[in-house]
PDB file of N, CA and C in Angstrom:
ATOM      1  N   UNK A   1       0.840  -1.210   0.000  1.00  0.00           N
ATOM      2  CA  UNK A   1       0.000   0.000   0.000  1.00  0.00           C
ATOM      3  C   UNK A   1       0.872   1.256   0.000  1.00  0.00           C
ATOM      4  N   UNK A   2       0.024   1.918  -0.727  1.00  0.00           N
ATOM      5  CA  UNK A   2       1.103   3.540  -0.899  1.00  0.00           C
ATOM      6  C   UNK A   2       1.092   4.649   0.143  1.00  0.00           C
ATOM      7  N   UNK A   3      -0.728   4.370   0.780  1.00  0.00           N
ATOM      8  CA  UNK A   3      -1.080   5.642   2.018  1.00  0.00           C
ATOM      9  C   UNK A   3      -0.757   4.514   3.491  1.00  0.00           C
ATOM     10  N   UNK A   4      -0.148   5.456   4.324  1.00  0.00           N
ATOM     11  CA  UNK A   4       0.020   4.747   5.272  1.00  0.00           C
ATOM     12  C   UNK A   4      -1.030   3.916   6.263  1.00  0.00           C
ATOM     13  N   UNK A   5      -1.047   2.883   7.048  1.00  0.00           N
ATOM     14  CA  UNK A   5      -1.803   2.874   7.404  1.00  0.00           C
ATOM     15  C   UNK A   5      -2.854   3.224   9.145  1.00  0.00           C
ATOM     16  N   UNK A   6      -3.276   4.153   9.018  1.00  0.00           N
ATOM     17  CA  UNK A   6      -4.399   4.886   9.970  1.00  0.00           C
ATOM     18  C   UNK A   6      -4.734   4.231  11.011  1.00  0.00           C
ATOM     19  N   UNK A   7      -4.580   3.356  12.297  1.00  0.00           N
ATOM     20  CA  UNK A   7      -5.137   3.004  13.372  1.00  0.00           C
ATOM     21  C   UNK A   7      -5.589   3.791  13.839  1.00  0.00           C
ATOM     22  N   UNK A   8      -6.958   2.739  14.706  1.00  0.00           N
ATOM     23  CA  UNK A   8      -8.028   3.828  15.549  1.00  0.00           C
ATOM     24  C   UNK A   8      -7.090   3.980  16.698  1.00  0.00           C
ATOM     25  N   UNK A   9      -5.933   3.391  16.757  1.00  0.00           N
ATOM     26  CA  UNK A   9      -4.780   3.587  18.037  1.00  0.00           C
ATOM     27  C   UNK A   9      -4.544   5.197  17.693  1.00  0.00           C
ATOM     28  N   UNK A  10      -4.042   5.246  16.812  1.00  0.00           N
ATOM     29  CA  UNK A  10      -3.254   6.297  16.190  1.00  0.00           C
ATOM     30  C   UNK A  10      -4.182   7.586  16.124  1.00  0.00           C
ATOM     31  N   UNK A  11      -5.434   7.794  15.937  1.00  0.00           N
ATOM     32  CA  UNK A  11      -6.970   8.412  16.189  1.00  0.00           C
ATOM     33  C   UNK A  11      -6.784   8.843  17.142  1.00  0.00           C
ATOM     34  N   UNK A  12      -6.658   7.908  18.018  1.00  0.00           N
ATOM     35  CA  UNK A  12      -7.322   8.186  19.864  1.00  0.00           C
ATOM     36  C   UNK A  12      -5.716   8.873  20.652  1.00  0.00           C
ATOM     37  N   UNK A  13      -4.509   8.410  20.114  1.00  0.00           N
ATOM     38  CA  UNK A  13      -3.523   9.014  20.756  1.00  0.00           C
ATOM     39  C   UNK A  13      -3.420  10.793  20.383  1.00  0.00           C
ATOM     40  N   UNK A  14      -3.519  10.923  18.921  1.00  0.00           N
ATOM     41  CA  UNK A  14      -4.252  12.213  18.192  1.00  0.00           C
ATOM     42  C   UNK A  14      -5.239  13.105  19.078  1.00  0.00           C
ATOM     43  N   UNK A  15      -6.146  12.501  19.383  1.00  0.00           N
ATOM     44  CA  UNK A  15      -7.272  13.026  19.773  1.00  0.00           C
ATOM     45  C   UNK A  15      -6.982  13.809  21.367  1.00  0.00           C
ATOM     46  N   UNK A  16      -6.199  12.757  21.891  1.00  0.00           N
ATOM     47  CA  UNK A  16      -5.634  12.734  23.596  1.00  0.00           C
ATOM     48  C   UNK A  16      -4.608  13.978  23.734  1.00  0.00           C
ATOM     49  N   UNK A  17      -4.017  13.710  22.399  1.00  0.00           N
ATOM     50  CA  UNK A  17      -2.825  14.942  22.429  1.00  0.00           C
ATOM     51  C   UNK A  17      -3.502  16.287  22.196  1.00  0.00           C
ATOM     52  N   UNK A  18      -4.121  16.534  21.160  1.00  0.00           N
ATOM     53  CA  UNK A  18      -5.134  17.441  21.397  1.00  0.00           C
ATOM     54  C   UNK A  18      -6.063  18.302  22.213  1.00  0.00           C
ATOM     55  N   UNK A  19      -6.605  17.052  22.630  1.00  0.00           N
ATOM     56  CA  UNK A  19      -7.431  17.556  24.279  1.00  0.00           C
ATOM     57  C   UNK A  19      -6.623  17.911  24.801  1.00  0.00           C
ATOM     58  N   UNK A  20      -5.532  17.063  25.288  1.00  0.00           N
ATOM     59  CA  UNK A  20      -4.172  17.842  26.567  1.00  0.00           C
ATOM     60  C   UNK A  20      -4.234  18.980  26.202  1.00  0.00           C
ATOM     61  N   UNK A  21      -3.598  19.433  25.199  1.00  0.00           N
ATOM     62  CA  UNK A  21      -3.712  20.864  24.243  1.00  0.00           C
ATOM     63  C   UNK A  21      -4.201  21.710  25.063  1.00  0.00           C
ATOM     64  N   UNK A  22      -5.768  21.307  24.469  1.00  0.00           N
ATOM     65  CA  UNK A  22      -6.993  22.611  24.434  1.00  0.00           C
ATOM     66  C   UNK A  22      -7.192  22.491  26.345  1.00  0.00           C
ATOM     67  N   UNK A  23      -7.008  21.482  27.160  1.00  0.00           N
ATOM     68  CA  UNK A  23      -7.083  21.873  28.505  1.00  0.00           C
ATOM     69  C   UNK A  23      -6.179  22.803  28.893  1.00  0.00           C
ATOM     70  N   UNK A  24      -5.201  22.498  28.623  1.00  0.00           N
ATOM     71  CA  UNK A  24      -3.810  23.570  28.623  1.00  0.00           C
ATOM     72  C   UNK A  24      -3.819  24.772  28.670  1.00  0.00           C
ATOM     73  N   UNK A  25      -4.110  25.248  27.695  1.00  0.00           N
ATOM     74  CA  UNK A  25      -4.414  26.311  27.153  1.00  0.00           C
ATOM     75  C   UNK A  25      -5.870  27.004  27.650  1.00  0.00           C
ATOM     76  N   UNK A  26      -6.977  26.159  28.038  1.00  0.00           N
ATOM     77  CA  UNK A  26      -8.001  26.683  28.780  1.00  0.00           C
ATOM     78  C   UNK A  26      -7.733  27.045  30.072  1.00  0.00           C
ATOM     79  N   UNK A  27      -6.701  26.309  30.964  1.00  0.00           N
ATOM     80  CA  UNK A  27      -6.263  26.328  32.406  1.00  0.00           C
ATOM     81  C   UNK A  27      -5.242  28.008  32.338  1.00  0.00           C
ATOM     82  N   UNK A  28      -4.453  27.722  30.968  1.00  0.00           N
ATOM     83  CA  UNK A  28      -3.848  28.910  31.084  1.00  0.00           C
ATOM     84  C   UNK A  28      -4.619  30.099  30.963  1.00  0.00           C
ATOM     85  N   UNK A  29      -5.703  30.649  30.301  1.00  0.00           N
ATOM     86  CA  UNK A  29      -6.274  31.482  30.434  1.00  0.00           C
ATOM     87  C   UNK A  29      -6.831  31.912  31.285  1.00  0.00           C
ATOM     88  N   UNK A  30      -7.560  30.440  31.679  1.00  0.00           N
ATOM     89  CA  UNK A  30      -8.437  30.642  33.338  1.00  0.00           C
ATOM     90  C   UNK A  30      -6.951  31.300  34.079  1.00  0.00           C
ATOM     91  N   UNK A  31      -6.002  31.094  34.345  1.00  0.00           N
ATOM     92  CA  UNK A  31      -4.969  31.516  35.477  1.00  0.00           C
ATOM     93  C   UNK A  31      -5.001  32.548  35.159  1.00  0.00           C
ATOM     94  N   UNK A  32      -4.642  33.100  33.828  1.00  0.00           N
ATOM     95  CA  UNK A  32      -4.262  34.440  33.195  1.00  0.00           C
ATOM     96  C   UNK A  32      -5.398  35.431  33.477  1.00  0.00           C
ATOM     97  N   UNK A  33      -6.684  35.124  33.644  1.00  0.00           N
ATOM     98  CA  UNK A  33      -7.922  35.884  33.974  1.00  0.00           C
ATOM     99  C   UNK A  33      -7.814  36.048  35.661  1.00  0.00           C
ATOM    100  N   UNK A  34      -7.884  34.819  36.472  1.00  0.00           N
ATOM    101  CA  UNK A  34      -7.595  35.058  37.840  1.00  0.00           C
ATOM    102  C   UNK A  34      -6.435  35.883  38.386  1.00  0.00           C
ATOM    103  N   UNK A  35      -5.182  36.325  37.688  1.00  0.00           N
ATOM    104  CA  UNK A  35      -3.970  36.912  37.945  1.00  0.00           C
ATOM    105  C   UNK A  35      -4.631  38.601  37.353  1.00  0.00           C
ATOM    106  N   UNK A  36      -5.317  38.990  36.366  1.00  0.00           N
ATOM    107  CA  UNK A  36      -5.629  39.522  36.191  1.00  0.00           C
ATOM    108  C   UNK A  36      -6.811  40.605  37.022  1.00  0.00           C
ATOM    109  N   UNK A  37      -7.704  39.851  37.701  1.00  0.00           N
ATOM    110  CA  UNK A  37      -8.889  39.890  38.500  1.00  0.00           C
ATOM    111  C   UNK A  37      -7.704  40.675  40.043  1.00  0.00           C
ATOM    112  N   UNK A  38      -6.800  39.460  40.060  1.00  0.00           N
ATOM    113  CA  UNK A  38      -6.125  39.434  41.668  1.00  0.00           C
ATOM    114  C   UNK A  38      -5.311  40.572  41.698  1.00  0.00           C
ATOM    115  N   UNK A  39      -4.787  41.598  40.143  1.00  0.00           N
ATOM    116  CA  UNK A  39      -4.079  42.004  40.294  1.00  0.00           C
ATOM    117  C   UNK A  39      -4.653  43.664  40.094  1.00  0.00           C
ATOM    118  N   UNK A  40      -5.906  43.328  40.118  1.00  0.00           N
ATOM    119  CA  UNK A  40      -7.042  44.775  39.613  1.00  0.00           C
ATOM    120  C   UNK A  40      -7.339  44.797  41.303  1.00  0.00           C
ATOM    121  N   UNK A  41      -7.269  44.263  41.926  1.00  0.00           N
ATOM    122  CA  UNK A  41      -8.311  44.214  43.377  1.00  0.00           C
ATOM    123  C   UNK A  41      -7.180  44.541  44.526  1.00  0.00           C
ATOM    124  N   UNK A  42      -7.049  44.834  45.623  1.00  0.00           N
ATOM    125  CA  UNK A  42      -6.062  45.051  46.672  1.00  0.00           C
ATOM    126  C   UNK A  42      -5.352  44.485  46.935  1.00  0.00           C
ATOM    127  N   UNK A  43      -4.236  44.478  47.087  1.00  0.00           N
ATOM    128  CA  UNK A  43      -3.312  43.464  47.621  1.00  0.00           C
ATOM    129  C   UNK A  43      -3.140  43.205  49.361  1.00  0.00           C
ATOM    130  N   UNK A  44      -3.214  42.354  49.801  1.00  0.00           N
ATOM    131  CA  UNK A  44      -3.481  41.731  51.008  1.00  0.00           C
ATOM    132  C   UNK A  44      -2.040  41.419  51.568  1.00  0.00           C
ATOM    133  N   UNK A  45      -1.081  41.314  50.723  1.00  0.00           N
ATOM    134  CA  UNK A  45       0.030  41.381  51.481  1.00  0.00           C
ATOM    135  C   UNK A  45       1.045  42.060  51.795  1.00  0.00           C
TER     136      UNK A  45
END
């Protein structure tokens, strides 16, 4: 065969790496918004 061949292994490790990704990157914003919030408001220490 000439196209390689595609496992649903190969799908789902894809898919996993991805998600990690997009959590990543959602956690970082969420922090980046809370640092933001914490850094508009009084400081306590």
């Amino acid at each position: 065969m000439s196209h390689p061949v595609y496992s649903i292994e190969m799908a789902y490790a894809r898919m996993r790496e991805l998600q990690d990704l997009a959590n990543r990157s959602r956690a970082e914003v969420a922090a980046a918004r809370r640092g933001v919030k914490k850094a508009r408001g009084t400081k306590k220490r």
